[in-house]
N, C-alpha and C. Protein backbone atom coordinates (compact mmCIF):
# COMPACT_ATOMS: atom_id res chain seq x y z
N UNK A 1 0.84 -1.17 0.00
CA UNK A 1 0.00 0.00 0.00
C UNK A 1 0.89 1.24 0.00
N UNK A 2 0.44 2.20 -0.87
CA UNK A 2 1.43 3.63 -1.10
C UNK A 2 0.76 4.37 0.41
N UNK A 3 2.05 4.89 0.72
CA UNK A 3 1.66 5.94 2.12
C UNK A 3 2.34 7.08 1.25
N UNK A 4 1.54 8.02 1.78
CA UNK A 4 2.01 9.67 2.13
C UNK A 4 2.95 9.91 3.21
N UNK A 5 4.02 10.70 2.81
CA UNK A 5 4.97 10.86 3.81
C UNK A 5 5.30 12.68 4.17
N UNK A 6 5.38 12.76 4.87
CA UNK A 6 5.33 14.50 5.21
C UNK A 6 6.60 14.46 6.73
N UNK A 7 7.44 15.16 6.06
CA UNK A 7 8.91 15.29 6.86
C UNK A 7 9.34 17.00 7.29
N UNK A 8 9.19 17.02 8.20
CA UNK A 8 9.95 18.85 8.66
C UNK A 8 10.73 18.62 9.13
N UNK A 9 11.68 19.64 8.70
CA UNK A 9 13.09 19.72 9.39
C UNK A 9 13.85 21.23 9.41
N UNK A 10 14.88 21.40 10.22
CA UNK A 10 15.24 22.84 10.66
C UNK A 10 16.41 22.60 9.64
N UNK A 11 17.26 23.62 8.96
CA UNK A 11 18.26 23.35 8.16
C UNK A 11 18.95 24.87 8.31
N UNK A 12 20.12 25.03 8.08
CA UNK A 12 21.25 26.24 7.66
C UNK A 12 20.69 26.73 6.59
N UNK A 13 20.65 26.04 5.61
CA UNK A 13 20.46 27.02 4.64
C UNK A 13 19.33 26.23 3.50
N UNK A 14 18.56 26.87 2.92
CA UNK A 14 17.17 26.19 2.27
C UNK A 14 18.22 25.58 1.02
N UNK A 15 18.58 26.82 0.10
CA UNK A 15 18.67 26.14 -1.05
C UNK A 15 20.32 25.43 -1.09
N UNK A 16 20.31 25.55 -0.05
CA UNK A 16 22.52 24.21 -0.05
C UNK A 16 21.67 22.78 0.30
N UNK A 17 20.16 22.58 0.98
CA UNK A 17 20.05 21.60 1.26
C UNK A 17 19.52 21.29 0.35
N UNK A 18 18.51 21.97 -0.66
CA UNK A 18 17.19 21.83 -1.93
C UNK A 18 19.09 21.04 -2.91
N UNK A 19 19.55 21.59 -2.95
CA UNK A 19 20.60 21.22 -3.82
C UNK A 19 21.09 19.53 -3.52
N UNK A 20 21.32 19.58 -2.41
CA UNK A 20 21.43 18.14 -1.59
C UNK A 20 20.57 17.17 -1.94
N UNK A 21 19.56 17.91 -1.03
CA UNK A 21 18.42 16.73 -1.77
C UNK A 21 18.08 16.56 -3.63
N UNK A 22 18.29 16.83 -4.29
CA UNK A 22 17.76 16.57 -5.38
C UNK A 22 19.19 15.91 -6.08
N UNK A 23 20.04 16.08 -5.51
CA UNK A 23 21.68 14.74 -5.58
C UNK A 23 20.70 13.30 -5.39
N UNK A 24 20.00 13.69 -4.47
CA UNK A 24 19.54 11.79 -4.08
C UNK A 24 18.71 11.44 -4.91
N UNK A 25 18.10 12.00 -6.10
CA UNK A 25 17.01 12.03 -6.65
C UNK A 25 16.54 10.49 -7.48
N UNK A 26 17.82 9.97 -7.98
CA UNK A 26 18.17 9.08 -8.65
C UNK A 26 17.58 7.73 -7.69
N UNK A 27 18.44 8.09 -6.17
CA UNK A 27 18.17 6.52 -5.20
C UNK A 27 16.89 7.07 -4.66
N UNK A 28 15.79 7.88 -4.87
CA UNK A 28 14.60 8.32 -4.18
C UNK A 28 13.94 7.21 -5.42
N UNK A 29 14.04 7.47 -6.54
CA UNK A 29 12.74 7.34 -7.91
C UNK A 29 13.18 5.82 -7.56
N UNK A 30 14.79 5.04 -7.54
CA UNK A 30 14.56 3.82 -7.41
C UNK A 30 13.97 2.99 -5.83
N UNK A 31 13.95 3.89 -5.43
CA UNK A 31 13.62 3.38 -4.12
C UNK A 31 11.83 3.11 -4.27
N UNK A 32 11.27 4.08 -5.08
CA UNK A 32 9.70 3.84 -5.58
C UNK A 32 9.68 5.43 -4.60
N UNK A 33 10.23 6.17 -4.34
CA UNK A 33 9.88 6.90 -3.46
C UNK A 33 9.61 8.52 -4.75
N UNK A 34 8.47 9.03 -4.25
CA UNK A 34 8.05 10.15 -5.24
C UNK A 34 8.23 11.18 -4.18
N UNK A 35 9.03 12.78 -4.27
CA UNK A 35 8.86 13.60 -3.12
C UNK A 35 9.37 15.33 -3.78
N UNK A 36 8.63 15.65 -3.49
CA UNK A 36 9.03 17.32 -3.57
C UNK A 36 9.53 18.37 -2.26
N UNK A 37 10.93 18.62 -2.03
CA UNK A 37 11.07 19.70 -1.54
C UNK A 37 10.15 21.11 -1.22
N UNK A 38 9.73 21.51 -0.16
CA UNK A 38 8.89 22.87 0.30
C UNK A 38 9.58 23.81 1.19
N UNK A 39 9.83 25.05 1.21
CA UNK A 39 10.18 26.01 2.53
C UNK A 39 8.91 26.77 3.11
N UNK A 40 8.96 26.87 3.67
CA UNK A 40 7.90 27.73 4.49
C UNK A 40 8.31 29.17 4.54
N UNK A 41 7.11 30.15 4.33
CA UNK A 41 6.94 31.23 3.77
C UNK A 41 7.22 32.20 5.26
N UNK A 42 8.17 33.11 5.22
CA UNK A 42 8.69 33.63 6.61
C UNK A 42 9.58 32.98 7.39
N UNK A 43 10.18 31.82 6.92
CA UNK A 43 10.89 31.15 7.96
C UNK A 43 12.13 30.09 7.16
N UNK A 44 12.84 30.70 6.56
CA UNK A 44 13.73 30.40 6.04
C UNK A 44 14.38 29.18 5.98
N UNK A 45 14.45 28.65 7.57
CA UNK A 45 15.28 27.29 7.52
C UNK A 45 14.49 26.01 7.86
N UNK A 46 12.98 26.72 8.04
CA UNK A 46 11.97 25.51 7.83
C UNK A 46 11.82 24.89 6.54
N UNK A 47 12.13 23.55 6.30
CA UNK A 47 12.13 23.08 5.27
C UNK A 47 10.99 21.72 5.24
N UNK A 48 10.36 21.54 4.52
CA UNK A 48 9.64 20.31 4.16
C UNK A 48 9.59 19.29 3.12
N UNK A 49 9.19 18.17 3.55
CA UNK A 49 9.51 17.32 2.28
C UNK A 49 8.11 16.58 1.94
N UNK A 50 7.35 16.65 0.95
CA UNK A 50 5.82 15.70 0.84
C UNK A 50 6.37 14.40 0.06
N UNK A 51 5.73 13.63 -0.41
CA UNK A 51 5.76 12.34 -1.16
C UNK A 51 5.12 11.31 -0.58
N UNK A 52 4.87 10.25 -1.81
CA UNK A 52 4.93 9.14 -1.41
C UNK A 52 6.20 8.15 -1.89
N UNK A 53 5.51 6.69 -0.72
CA UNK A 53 6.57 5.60 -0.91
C UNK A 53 5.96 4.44 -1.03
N UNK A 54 6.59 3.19 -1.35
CA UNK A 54 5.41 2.11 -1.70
C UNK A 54 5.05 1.87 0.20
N UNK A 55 5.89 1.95 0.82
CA UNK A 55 5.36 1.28 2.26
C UNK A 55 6.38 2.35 2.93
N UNK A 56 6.01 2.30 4.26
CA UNK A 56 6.87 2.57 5.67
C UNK A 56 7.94 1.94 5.28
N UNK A 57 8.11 1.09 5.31
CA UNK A 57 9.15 0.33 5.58
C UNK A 57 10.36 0.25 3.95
N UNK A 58 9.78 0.84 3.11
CA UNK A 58 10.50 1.34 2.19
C UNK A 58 11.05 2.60 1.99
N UNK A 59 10.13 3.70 2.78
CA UNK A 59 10.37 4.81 3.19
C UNK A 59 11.90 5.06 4.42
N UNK A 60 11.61 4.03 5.38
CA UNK A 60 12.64 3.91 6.63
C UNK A 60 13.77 3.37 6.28
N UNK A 61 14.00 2.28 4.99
CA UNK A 61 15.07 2.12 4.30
C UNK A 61 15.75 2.82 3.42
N UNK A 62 14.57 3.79 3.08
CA UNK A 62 15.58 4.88 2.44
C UNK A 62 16.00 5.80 3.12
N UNK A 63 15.54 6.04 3.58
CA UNK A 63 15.83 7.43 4.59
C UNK A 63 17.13 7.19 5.24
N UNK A 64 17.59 5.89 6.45
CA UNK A 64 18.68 5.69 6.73
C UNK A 64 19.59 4.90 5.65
N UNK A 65 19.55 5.02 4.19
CA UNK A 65 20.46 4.31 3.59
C UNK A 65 21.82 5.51 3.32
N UNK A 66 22.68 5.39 2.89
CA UNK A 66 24.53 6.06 3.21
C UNK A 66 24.26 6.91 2.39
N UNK A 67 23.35 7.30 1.23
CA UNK A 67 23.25 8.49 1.03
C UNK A 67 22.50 9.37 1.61
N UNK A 68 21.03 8.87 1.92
CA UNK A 68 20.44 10.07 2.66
C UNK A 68 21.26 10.31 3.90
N UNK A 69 21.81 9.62 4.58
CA UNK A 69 22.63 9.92 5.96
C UNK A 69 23.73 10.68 5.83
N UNK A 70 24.35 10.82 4.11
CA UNK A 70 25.05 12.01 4.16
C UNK A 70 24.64 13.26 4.07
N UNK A 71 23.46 13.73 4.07
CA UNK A 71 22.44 15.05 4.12
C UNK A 71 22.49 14.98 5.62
N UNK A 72 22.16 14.00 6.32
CA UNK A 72 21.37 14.25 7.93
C UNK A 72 23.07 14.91 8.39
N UNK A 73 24.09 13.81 8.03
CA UNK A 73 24.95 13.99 8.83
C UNK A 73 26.21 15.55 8.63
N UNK A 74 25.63 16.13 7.00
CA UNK A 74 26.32 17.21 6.77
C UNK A 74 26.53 18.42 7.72
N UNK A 75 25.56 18.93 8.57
CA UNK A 75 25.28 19.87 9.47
C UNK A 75 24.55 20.94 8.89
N UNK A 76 23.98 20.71 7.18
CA UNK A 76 23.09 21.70 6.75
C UNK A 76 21.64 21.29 7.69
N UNK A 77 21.40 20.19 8.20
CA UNK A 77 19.94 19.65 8.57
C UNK A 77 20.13 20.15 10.07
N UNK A 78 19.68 21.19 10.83
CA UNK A 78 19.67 20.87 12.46
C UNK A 78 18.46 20.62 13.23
N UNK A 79 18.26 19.93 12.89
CA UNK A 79 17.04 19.26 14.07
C UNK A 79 17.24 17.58 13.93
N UNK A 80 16.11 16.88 14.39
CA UNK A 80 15.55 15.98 13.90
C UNK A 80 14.47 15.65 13.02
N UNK A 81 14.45 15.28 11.95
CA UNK A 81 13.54 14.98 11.35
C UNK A 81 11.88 14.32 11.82
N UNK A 82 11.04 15.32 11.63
CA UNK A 82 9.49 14.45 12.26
C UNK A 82 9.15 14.64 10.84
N UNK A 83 8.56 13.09 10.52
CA UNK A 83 8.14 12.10 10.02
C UNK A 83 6.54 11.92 10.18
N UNK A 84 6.20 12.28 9.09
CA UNK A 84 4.59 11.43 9.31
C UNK A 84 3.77 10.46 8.26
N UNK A 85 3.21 10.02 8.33
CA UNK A 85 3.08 8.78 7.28
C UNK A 85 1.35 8.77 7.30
N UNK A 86 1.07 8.72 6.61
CA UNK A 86 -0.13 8.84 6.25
C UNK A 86 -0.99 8.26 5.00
N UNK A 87 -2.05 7.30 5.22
CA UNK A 87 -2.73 6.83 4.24
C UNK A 87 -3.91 6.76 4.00
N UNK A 88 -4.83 6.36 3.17
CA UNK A 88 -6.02 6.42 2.43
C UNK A 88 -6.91 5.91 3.69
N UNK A 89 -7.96 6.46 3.69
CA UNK A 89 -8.95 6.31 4.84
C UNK A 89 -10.08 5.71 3.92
């Protein structure tokens, strides 16, 4: 089953990370994972991420696989990532 995934996160700088992320773009589409980058309007280092993935659990394998962990672990990302997952009612 495809979930909706909705990710906020605090970052340094919007577009060094928009740049980052769209490096992974390649292991996102094979991962089955569909997602668009968002900033929030007044708040510069609020960043968001929408998409879907075929499952959670395809989503959680991508997310900690050695490339996305080189985004978390760069120091452009400062927070923790909240995660929400969401599906068809």
């Amino acid at each position: 089953m495809t979930v909706t995934v909705i990710i906020s996160v605090e970052v340094s700088d919007f577009d060094e990370w928009k740049t980052m992320f769209n490096e992974i773009e390649e292991q996102r589409v094979a991962a089955g994972i569909h997602a668009k980058p968002y900033r929030k309007p007044g708040d510069p280092n609020a960043a968001y991420v929408i998409g879907t993935a075929p499952s959670k659990e395809a989503f959680t394998a991508f997310i900690t696989s050695p490339e996305r962990m080189k985004i978390q672990n760069s120091g452009i990302i400062t927070s923790q990532p909240t995660i929400t997952f969401l599906e068809d009612g």
